[in-house]
Protein backbone atom coordinates (compact mmCIF):
# COMPACT_ATOMS: atom_id res chain seq x y z
CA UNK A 1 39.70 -51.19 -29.08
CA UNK A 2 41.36 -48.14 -27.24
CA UNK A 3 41.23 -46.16 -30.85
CA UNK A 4 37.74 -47.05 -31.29
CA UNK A 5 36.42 -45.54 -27.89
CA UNK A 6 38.52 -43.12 -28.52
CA UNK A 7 37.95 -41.77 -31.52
CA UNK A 8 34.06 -42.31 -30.39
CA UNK A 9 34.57 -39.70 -27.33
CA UNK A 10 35.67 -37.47 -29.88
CA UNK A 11 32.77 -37.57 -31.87
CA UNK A 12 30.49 -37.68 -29.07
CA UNK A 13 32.12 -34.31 -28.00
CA UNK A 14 31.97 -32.61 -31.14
CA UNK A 15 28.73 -33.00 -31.44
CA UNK A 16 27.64 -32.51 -28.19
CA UNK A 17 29.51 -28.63 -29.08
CA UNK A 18 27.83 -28.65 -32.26
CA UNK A 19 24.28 -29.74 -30.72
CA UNK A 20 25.14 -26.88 -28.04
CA UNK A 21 26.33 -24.29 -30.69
CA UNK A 22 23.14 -25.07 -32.20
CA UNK A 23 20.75 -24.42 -29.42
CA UNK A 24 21.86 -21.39 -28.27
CA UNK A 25 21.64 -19.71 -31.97
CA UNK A 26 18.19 -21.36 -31.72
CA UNK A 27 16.76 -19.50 -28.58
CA UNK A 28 18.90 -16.08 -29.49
CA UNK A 29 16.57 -16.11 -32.43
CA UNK A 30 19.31 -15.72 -35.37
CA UNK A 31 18.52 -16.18 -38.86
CA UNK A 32 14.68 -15.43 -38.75
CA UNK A 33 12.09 -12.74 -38.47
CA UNK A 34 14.33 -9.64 -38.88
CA UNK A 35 14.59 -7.23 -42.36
CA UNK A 36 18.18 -6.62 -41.25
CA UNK A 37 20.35 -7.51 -38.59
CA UNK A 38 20.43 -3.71 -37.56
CA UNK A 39 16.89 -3.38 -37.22
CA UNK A 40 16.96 -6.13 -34.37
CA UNK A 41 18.90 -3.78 -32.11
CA UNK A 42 16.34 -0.75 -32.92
CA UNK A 43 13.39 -2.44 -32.01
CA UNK A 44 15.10 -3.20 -28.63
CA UNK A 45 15.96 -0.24 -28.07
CA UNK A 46 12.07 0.75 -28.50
CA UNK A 47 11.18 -1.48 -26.44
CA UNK A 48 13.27 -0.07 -23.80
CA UNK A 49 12.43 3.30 -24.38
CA UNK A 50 9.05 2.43 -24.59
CA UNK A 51 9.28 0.32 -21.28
CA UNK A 52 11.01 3.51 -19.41
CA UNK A 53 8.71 5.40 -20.59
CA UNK A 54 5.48 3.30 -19.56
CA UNK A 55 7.27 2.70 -15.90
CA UNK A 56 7.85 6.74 -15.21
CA UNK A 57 4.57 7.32 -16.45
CA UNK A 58 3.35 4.23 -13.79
CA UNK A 59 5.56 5.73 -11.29
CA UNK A 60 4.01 9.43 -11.47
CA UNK A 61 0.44 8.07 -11.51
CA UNK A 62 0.69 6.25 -8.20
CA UNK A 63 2.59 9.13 -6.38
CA UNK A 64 -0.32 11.23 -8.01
CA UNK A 65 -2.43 8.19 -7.03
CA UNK A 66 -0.96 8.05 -3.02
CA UNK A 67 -1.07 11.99 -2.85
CA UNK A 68 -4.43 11.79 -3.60
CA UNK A 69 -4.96 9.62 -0.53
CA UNK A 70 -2.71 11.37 1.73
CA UNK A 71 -5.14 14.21 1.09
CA UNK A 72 -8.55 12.40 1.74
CA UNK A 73 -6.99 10.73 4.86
CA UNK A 74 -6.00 14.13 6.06
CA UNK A 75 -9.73 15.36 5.39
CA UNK A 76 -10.91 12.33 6.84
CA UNK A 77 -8.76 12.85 10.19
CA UNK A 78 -10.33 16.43 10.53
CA UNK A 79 -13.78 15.74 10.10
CA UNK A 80 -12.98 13.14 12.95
CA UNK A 81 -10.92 15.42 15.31
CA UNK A 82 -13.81 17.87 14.92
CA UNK A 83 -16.66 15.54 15.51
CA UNK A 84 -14.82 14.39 18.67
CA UNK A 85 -14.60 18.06 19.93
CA UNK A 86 -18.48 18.23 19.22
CA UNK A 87 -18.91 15.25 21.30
CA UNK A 88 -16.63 16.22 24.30
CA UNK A 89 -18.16 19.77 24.12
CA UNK A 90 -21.59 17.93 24.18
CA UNK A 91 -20.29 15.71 26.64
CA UNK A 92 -19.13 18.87 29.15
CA UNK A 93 -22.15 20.26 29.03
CA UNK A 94 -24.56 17.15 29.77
CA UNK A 95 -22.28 16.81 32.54
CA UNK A 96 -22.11 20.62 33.63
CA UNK A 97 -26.25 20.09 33.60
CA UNK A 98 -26.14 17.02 35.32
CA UNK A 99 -23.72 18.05 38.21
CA UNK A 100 -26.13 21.42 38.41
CA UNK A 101 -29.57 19.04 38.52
CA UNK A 102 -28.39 17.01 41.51
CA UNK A 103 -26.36 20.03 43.52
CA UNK A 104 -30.04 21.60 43.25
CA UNK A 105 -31.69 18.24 44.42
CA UNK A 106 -28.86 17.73 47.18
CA UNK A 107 -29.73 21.07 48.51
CA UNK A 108 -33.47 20.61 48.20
CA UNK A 109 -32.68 17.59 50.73
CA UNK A 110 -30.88 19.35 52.70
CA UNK A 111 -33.34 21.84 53.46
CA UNK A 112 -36.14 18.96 53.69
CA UNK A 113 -33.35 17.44 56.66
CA UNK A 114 -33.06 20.51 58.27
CA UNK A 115 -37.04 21.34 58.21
CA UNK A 116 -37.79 17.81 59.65
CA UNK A 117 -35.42 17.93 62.43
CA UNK A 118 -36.86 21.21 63.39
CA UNK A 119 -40.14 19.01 63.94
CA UNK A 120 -39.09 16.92 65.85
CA UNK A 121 -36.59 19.08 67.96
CA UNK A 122 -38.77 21.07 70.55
C-alpha cells in the first residue's frame, strides 16, 4: 500500500510540472501567431520604440501645454495688478475729494459758529 501512494505522489507531481510547464508556454504565447521566432522580438522592439516615442512626444506637449498656461496666468495676474492700481488710484482720489468737500463744509461751520456768537455777544 506504501508503493501504491507512492508511486501515486509521483505521478501526481509530474504532472502537476507538466500541467505547470504547460501553462506558462500557454500565456508566453509560443507556438502561434508569429512568421518566425525572430520576428517576435522585432515587433517588441517596435512597440517600444514606438511607445518611447509616443511618451516624449506626450511629455513635450504638456510642458508646451503648462507653458502655455504659465503664460496666460502671468497675463492674467497683470491685467489684475493693473486694474487694482486703477481702483486704488480711483479710490485716492474719491477720498482726496471727499476729505476736500467736508474740510470746506467744516470751515463753512465754523464761520456760521463764529458769526452767531457775534450775535449774541454784545
Amino acid at each position: 500500500m506504501n508503493q501504491i501512494d507512492l508511486k501515486l505522489r509521483r505521478m501526481g507531481v509530474v504532472f502537476a510540472a507538466v500541467a505547470a510547464i504547460g501553462g506558462g508556454a500557454l500565456l508566453a504565447g509560443c507556438g502561434g501567431g508569429g512568421d518566425s521566432t525572430g520576428g517576435s522580438s522585432g515587433n517588441l522592439s517596435e512597440e517600444v520604440s514606438t511607445t518611447g516615442k509616443n511618451a516624449q512626444k506626450e511629455a513635450e506637449e504638456s510642458v508646451e501645454s503648462a507653458e502655455r498656461g504659465i503664460e496666460e496666468g502671468k497675463e492674467k495676474a497683470e491685467e489684475g495688478l493693473e486694474e487694482a492700481q486703477e481702483k486704488l488710484e480711483d479710490s485716492k482720489s474719491k477720498s482726496k475729494k471727499s476729505l476736500e468737500e467736508t474740510k470746506e463744509k467744516a470751515e463753512e461751520r465754523i464761520e456760521e459758529a463764529k458769526e452767531k456768537a457775534e450775535e449774541l455777544l454784545p
